[in-house]
Every structure is written in structure tokens, then in C-alpha cells.
C-alpha atoms as a PDB file:
ATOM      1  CA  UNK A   1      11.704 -23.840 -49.212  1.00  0.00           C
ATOM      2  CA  UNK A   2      10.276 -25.860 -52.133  1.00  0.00           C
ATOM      3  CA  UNK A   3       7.097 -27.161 -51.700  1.00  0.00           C
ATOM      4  CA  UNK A   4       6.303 -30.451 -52.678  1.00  0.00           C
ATOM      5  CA  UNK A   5       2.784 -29.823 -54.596  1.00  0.00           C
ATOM      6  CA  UNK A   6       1.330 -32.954 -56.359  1.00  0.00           C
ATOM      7  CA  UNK A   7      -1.562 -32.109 -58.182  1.00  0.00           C
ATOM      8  CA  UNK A   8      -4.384 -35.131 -59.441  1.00  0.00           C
ATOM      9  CA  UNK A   9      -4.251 -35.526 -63.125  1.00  0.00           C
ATOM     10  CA  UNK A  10      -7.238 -35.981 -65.606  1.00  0.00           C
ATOM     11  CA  UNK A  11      -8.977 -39.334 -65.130  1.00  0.00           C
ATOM     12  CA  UNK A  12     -11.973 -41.335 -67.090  1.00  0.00           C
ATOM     13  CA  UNK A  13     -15.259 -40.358 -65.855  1.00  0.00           C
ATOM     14  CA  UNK A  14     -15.797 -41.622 -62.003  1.00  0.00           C
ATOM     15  CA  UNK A  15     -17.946 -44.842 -61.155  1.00  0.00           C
ATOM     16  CA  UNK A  16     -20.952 -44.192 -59.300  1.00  0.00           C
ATOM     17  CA  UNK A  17     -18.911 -45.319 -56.309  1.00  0.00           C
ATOM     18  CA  UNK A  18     -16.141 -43.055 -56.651  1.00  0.00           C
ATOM     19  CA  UNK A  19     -18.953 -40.294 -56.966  1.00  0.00           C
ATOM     20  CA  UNK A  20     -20.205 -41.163 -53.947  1.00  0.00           C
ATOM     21  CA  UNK A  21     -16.882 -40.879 -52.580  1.00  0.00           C
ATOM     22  CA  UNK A  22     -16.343 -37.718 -52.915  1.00  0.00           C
ATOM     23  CA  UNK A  23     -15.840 -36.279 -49.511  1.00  0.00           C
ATOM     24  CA  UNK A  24     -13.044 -33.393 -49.913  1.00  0.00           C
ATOM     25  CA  UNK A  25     -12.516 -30.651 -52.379  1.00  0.00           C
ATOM     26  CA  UNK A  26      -8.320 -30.177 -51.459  1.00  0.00           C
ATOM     27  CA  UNK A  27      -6.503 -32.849 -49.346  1.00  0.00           C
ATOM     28  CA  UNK A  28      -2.846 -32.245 -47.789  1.00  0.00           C
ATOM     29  CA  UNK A  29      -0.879 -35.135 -46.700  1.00  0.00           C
ATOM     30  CA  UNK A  30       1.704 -34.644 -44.163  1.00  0.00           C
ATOM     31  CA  UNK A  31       4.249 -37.258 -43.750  1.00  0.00           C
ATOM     32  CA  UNK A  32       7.705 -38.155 -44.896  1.00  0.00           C
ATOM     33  CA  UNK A  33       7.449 -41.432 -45.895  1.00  0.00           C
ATOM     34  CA  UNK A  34       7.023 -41.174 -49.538  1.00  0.00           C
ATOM     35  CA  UNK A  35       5.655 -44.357 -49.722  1.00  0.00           C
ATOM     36  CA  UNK A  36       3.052 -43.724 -47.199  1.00  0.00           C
ATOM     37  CA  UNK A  37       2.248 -40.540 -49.040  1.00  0.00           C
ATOM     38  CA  UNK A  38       2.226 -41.655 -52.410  1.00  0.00           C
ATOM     39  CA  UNK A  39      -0.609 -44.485 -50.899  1.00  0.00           C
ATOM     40  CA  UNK A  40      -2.523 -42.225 -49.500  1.00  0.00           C
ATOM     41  CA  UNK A  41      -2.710 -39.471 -52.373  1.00  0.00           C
ATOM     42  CA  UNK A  42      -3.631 -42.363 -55.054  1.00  0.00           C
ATOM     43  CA  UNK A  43      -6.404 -43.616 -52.529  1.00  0.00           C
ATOM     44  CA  UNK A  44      -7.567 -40.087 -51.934  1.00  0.00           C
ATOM     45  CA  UNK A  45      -7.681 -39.426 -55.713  1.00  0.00           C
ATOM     46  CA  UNK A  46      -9.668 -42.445 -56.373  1.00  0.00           C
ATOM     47  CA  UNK A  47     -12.099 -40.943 -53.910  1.00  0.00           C
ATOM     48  CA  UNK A  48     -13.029 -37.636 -55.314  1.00  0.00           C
ATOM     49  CA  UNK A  49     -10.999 -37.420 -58.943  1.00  0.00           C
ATOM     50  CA  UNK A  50     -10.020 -33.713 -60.153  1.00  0.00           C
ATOM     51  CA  UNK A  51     -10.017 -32.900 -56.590  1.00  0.00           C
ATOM     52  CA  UNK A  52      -6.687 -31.331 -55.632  1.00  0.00           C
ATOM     53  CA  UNK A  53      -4.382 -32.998 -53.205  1.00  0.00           C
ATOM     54  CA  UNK A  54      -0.969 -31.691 -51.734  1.00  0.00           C
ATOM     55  CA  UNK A  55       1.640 -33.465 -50.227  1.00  0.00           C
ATOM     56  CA  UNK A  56       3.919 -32.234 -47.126  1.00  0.00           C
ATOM     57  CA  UNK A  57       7.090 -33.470 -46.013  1.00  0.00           C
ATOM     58  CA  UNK A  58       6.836 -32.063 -42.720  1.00  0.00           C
ATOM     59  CA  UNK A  59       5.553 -29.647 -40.205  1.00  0.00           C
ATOM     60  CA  UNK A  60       7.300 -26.550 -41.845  1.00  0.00           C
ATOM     61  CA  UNK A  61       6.390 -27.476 -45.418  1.00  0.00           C
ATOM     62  CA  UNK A  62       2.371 -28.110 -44.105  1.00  0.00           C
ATOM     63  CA  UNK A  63       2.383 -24.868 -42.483  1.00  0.00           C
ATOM     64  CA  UNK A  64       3.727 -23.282 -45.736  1.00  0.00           C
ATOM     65  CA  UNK A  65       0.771 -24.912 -47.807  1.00  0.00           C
ATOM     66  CA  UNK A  66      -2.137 -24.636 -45.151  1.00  0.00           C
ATOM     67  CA  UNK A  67      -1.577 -20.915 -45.810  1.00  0.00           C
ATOM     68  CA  UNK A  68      -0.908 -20.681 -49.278  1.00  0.00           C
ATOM     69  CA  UNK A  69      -3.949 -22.555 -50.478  1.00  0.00           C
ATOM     70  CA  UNK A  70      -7.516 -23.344 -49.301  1.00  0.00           C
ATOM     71  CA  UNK A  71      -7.911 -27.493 -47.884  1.00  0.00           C
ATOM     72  CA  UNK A  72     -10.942 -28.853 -45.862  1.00  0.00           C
ATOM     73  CA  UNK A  73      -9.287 -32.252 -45.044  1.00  0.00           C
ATOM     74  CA  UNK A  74      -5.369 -32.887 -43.409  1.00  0.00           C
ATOM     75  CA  UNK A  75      -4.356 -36.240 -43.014  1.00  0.00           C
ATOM     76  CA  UNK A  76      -1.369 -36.249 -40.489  1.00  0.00           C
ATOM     77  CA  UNK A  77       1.430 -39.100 -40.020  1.00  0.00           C
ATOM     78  CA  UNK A  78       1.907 -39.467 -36.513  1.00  0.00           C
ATOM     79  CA  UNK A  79       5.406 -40.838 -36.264  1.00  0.00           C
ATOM     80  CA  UNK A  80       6.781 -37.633 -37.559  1.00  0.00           C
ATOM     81  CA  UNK A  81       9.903 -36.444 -35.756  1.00  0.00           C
ATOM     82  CA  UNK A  82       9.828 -34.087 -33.034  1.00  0.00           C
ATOM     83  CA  UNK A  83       6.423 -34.673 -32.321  1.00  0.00           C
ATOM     84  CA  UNK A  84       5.268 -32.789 -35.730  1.00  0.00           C
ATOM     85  CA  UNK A  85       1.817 -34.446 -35.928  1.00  0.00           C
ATOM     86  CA  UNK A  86       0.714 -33.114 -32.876  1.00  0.00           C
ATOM     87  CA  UNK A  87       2.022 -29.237 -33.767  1.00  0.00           C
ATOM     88  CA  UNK A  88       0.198 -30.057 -37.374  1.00  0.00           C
ATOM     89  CA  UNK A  89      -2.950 -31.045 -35.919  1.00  0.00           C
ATOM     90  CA  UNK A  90      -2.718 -28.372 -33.175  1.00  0.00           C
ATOM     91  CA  UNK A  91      -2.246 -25.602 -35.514  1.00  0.00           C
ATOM     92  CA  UNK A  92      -4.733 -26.933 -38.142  1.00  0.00           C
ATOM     93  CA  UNK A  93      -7.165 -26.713 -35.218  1.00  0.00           C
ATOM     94  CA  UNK A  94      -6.506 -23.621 -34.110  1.00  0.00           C
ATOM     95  CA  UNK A  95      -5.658 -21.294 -37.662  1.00  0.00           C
ATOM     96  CA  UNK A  96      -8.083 -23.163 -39.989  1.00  0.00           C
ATOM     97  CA  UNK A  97     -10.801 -24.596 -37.335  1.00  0.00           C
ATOM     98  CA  UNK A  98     -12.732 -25.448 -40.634  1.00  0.00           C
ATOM     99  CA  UNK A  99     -10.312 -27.790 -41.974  1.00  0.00           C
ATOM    100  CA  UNK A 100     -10.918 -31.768 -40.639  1.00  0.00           C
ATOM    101  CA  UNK A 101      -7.713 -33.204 -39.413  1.00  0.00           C
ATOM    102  CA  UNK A 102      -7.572 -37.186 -39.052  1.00  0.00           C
ATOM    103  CA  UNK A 103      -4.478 -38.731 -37.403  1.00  0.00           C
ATOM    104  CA  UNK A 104      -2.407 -41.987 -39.186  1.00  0.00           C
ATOM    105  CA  UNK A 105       0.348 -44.273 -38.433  1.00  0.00           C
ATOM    106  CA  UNK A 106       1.440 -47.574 -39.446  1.00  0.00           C
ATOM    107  CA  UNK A 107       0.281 -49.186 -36.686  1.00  0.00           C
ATOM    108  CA  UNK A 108      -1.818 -48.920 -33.223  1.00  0.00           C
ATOM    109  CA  UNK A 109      -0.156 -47.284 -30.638  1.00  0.00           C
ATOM    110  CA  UNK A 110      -2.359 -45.916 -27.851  1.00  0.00           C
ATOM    111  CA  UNK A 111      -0.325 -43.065 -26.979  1.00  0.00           C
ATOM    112  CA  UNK A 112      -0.268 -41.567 -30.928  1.00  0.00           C
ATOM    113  CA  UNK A 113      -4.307 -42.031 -31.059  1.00  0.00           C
ATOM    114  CA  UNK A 114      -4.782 -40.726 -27.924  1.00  0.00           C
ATOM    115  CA  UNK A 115      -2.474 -37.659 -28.694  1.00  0.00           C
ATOM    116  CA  UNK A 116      -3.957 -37.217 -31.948  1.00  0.00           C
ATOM    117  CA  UNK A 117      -7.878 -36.881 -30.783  1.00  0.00           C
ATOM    118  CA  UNK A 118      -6.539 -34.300 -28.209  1.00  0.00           C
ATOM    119  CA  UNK A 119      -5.196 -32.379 -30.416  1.00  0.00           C
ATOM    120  CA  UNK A 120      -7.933 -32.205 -32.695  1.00  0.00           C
ATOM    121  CA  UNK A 121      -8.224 -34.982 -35.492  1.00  0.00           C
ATOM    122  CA  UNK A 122     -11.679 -36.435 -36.024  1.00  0.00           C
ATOM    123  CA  UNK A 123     -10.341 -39.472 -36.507  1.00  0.00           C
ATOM    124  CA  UNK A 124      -7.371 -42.458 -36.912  1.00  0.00           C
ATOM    125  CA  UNK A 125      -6.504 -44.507 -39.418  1.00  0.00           C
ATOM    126  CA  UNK A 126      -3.915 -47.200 -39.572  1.00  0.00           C
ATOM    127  CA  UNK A 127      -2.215 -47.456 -42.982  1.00  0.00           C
ATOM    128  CA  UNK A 128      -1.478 -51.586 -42.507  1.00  0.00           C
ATOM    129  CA  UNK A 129      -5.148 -51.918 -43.171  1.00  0.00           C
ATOM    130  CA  UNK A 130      -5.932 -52.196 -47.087  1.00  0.00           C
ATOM    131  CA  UNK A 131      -6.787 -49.870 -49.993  1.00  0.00           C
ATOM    132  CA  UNK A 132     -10.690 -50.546 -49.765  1.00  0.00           C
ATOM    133  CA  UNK A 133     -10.758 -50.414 -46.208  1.00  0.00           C
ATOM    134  CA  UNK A 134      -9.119 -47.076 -46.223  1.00  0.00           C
ATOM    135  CA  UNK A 135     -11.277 -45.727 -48.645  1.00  0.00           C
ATOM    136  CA  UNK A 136     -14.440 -46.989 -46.825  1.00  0.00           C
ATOM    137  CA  UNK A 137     -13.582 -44.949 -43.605  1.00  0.00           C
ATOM    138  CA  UNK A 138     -12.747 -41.549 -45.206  1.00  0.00           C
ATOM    139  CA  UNK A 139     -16.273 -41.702 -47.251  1.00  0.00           C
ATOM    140  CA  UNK A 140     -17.705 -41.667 -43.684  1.00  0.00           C
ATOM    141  CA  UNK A 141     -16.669 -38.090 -43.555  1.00  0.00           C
ATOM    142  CA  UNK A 142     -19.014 -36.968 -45.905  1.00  0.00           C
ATOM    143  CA  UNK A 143     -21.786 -38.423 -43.804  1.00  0.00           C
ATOM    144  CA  UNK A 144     -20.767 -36.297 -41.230  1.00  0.00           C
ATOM    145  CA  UNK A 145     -18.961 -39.626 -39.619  1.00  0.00           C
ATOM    146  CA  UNK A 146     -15.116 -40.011 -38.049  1.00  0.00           C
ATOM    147  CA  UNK A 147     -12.942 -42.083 -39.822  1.00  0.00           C
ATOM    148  CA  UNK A 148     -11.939 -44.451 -36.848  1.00  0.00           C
ATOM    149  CA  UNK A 149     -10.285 -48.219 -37.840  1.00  0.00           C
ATOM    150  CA  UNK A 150     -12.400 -50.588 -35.786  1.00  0.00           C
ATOM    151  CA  UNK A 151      -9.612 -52.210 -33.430  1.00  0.00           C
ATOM    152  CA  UNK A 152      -9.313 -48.470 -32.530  1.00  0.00           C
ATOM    153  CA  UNK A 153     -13.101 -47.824 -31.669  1.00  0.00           C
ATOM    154  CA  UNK A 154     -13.066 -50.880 -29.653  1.00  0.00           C
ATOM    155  CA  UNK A 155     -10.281 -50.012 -27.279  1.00  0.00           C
ATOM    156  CA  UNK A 156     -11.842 -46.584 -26.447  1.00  0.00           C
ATOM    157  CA  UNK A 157     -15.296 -48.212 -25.952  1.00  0.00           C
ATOM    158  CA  UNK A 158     -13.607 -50.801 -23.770  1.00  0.00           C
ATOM    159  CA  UNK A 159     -11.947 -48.080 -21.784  1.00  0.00           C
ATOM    160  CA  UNK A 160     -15.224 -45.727 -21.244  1.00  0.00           C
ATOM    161  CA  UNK A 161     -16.634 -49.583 -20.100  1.00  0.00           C
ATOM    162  CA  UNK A 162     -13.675 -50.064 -17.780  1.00  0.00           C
ATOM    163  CA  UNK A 163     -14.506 -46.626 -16.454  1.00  0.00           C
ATOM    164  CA  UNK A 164     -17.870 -47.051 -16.135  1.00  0.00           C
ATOM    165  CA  UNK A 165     -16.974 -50.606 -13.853  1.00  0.00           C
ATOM    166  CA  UNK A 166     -14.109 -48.650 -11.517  1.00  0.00           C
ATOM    167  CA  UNK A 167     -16.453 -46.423 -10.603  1.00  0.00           C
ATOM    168  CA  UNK A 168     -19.442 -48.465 -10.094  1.00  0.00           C
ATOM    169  CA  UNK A 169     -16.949 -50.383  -7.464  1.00  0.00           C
ATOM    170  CA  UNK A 170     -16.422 -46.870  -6.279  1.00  0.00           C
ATOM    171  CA  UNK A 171     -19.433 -45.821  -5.277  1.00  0.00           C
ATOM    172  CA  UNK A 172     -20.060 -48.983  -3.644  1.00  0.00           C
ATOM    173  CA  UNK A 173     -17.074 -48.993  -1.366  1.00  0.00           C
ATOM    174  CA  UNK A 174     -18.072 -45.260  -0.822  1.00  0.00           C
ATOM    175  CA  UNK A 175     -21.583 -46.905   0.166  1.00  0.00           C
ATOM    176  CA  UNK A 176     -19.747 -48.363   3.187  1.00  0.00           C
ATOM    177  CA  UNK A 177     -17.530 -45.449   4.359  1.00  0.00           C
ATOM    178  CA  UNK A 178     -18.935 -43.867   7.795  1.00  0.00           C
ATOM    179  CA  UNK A 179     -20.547 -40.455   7.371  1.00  0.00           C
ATOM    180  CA  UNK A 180     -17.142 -38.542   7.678  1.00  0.00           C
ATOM    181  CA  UNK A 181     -15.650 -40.401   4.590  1.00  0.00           C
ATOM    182  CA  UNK A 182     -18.717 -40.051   2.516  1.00  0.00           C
ATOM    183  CA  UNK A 183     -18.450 -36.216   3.154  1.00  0.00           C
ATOM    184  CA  UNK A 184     -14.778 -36.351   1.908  1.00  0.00           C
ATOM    185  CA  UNK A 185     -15.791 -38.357  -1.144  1.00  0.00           C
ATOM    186  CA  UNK A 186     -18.427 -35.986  -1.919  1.00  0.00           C
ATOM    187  CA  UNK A 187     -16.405 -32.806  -1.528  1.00  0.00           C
ATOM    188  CA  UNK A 188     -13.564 -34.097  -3.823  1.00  0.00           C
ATOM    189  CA  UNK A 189     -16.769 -35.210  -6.308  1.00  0.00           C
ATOM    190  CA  UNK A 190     -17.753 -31.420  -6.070  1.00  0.00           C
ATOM    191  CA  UNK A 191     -14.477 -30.526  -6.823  1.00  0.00           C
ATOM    192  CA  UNK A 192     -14.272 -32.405 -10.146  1.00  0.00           C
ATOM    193  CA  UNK A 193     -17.897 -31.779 -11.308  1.00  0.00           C
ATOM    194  CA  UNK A 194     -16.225 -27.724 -11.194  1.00  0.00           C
ATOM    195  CA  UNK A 195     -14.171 -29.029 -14.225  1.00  0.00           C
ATOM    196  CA  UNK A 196     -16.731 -30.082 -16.256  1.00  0.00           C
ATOM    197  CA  UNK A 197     -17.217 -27.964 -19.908  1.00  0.00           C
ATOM    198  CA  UNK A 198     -19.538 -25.260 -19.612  1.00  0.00           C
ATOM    199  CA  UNK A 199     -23.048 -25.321 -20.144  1.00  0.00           C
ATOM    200  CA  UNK A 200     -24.099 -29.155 -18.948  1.00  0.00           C
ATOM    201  CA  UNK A 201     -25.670 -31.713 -21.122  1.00  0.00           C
ATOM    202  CA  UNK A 202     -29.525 -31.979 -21.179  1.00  0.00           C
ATOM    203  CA  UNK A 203     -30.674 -35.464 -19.921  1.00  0.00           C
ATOM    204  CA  UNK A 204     -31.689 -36.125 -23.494  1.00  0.00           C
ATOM    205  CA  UNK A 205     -28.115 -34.590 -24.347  1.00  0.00           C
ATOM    206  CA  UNK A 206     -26.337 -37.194 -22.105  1.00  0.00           C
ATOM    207  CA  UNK A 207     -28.622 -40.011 -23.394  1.00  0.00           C
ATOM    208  CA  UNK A 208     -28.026 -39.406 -26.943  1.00  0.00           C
ATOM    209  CA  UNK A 209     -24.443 -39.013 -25.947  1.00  0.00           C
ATOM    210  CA  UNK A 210     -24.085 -42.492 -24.500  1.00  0.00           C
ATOM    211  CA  UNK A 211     -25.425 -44.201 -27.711  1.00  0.00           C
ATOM    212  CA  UNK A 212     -23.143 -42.300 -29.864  1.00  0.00           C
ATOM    213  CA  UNK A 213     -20.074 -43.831 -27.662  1.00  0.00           C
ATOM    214  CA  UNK A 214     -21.851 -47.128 -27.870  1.00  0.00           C
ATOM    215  CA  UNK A 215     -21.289 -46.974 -31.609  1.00  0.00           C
ATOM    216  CA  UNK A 216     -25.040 -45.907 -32.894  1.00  0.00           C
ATOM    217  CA  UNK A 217     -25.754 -44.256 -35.819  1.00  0.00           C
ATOM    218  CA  UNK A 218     -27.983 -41.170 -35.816  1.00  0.00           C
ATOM    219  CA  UNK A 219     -30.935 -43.170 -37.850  1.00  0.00           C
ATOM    220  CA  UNK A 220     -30.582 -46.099 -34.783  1.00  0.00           C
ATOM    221  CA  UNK A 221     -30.485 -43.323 -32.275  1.00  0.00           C
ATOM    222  CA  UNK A 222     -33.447 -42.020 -33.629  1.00  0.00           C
ATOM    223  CA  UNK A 223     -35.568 -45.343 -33.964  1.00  0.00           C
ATOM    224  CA  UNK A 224     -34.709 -46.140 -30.266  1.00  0.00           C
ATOM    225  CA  UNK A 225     -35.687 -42.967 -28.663  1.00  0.00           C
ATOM    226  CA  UNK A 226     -38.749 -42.257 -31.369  1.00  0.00           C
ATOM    227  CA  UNK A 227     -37.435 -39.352 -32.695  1.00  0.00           C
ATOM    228  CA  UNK A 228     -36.602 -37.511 -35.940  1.00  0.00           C
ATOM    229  CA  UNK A 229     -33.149 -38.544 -37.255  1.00  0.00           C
ATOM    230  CA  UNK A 230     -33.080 -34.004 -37.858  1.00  0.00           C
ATOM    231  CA  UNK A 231     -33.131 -34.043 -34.085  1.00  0.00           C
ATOM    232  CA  UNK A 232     -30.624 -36.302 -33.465  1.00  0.00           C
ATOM    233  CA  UNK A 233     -28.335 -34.327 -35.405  1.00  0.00           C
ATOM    234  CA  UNK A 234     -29.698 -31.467 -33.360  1.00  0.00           C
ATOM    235  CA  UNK A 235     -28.807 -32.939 -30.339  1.00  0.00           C
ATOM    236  CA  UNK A 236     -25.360 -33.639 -31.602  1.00  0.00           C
ATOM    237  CA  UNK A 237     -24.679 -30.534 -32.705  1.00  0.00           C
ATOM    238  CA  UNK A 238     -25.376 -29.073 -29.513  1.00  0.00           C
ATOM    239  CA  UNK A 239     -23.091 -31.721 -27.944  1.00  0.00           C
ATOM    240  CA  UNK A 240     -20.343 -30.703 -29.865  1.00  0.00           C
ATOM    241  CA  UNK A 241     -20.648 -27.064 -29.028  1.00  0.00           C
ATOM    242  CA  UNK A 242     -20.982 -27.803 -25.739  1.00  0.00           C
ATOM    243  CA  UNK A 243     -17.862 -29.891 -25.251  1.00  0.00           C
ATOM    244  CA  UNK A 244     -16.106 -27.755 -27.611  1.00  0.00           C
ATOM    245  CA  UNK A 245     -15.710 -30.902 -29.940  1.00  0.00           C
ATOM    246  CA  UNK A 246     -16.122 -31.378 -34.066  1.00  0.00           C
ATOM    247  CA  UNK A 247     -16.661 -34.814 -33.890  1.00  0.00           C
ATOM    248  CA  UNK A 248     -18.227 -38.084 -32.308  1.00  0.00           C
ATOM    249  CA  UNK A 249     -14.500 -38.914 -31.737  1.00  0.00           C
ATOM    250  CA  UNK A 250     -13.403 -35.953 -29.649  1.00  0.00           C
ATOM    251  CA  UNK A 251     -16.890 -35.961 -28.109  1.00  0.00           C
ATOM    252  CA  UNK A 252     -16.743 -39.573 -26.537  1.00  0.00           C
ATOM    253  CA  UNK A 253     -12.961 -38.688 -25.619  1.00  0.00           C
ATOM    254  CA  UNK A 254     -13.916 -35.362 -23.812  1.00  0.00           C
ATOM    255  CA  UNK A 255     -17.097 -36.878 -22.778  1.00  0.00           C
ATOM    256  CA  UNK A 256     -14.824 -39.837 -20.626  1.00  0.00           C
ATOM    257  CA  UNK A 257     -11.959 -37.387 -19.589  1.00  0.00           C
ATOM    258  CA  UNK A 258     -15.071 -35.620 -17.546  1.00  0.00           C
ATOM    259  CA  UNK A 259     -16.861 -38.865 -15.904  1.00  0.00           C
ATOM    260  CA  UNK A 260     -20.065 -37.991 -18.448  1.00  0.00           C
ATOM    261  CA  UNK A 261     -20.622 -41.700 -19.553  1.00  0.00           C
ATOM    262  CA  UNK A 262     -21.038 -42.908 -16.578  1.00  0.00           C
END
């Protein structure tokens, strides 16, 4: 199979803005609209110039590439037939757990983000938004950020609020079962607390975890609770190993699928 390879040519010494840009050392692009690819490879050039980046046309082509040469960031088109982006994310997660993956599509479909985060991208971008905007949430990688567009990170912190208010009403109609009910309740409770990830947060764990779904930085995290920004990123760190996450992303989605942010 020939692979489509598309290497960045030589370019006139980088702005200090494009320095600070640059996030990745090799990029691969997976999609098959050329268009779309093309976009994305000039934006991702601008980023971090004389970096290498590699375009794939699909999930056999990506595969071919993600072992022929070294990448540490994948950006994956998820309306790729068959249900490609999720095997490309999937697989980039699994064989190369190094690599950060981050989901795209044209526009926001709930399904395609939410199928994208479980299967391992750090983050979603919609390609309708423009060059600089683009641009601005990939640089968030290198501050050890997830590249999430905005109308995205406001749906799932709408949802882990939604959450939060079902079962607030939950526990007050449980409030007003008789004694047999409540027992049920708290059995099937018991019963869902045996899911949870291994090794439970820390109190501080859970509270730092909360203000990382609410959208705080690590420096805000740290002025509120009086600590060292160092041990915020402690804290997170041990999050993410505990929830078996890379990300703030994957964190507050694992975080809701296990009742934690309530």
C-alpha cells in the first residue's frame, strides 16, 4: 500500500508565537478528506515548523505509519467509514500509550465526542471553527492541557450538573421511602460503589477533581485551596493513574460515568 507521507518543508525563522507553539515533534493526520487534511497539516506546521507531519487516508494506512515511524500526537477524523476513528484511537491507545490522540469532525455531534474520549483522545476539536482558534487549542497541549472547543466543554459540564441535580432529587425521594426501600436503595448503591476504579480518590483527590471539571486551571486550583501549583499537578497525576486516564478530559468523563462529582 502506498503511504501518503507529507513531509513540512523549510520555512523562515518562526515568530516568537509560533515558538511557543511548538507542542509536537511528529503529527499524523488521519482522515480522508483531503481538504480537511491539507487544513490541518498547514495549521499544524505553522505550530511547530521543521516538525514532521504525516498524513493517513485511513485506518489501514495509520496503522502502517504509527509503526513505521515514531509520532507523539494523532489527530483522528471521526466521520471515517466503518467506524475507523474509534479503531485508530483505540489502537493508538493501546500499542503506542505515549502517543496523544485528539478526536475531530466537522461538526458537534454528541455521540462522535463521546465515542472519541472513550476511546482514548485527550481531546475534540471541531474543524468549522477557524485557523487561530484551532491553533490556540492544540498549544494547550504543551501545557499539559486538552484541546476541547468550548461549546464542547460546556455540554459535558452541563451534563456532570444535570447529574449532580437527578441525584440530589434522588436522594431526597429516597429520604421519604420507609425503612425497607431505603435498604433496597442502599444495597443497589453498594452494588455500584463495587464498580468504581481501584484505589479511591483522597478527599483532597476528589476536591481537586471537582474544580478541574468546573473548568480551573492548576494555578486557580492552587490559589483557592492555598497550595503549591507542584502539588496540584501532584494531585492530578495521581488522579489520572487512578482512573486510568491521560487527561482532564477522560478524567471528568470517567470521573461522571462513576457518580464521583457528585
Amino acid at each position: 500500500m502506498e503511504m501518503n507521507i507529507q513531509y513540512t518543508a523549510a520555512r523562515p525563522v518562526p515568530s516568537a508565537a509560533q515558538l511557543y507553539g511548538g507542542v509536537f515533534h511528529a503529527a499524523l493526520i488521519v482522515a480522508d478528506d483531503a481538504i480537511c487534511a491539507d487544513r490541518m497539516r498547514r495549521i499544524l506546521c505553522d505550530l511547530a515548523p521543521h516538525r514532521r507531519v504525516v498524513v493517513a487516508s485511513g485506518r489501514a494506512e495509520a496503522f502502517n505509519l504509527l509503526a513505521a515511524l515514531p509520532y507523539d500526537l494523532v489527530l483522528v477524523d471521526m466521520r471515517l467509514p466503518g467506524n475507523d476513528g474509534v479503531a485508530v484511537l483505540q489502537h493508538t491507545r493501546q500499542a503506542y500509550p505515549r502517543i496523544e490522540s485528539v478526536g475531530m469532525s466537522a461538526a458537534d455531534d454528541q455521540q462522535l465526542v463521546n465515542a472519541a474520549i472513550a476511546a482514548g483522545a485527550i481531546g475534540y476539536l471541531l474543524t468549522e471553527a477557524d485557523d487561530a482558534e484551532l491553533a490556540y487549542l492544540l498549544r494547550s497541549i504543551e501545557r499539559g492541557g486538552s484541546p476541547m472547543d468550548s461549546r464542547i466543554a460546556r455540554r459535558i459540564l452541563g451534563s456532570i450538573a444535570a447529574s449532580a441535580k437527578a441525584r440530589t432529587i434522588e436522594a431526597i425521594r429516597v429520604q421519604g421511602q420507609a425503612p425497607q426501600q431505603q435498604q433496597q436503595q442502599l444495597h443497589q448503591q453498594e452494588a455500584s460503589d463495587s464498580r468504581l476504579p481501584q484505589g479511591l480518590l483522597s478527599p483532597r483527590e476528589l476536591k481537586v477533581l471537582r474544580l478541574i471539571a468546573q473548568g480551573w486551571s492548576n494555578r486557580q486550583i492552587a490559589e483557592a485551596v492555598y497550595l503549591s501549583v507542584n502539588t496540584i499537578e501532584f494531585h492530578a497525576k495521581s488522579i489520572y493513574r487512578k482512573l486510568s486516564v491521560k487527561s482532564r478530559t477522560q478524567a471528568v468523563h470517567e470521573a461522571m460515568q462513576h457518580g464521583l462529582l457528585n
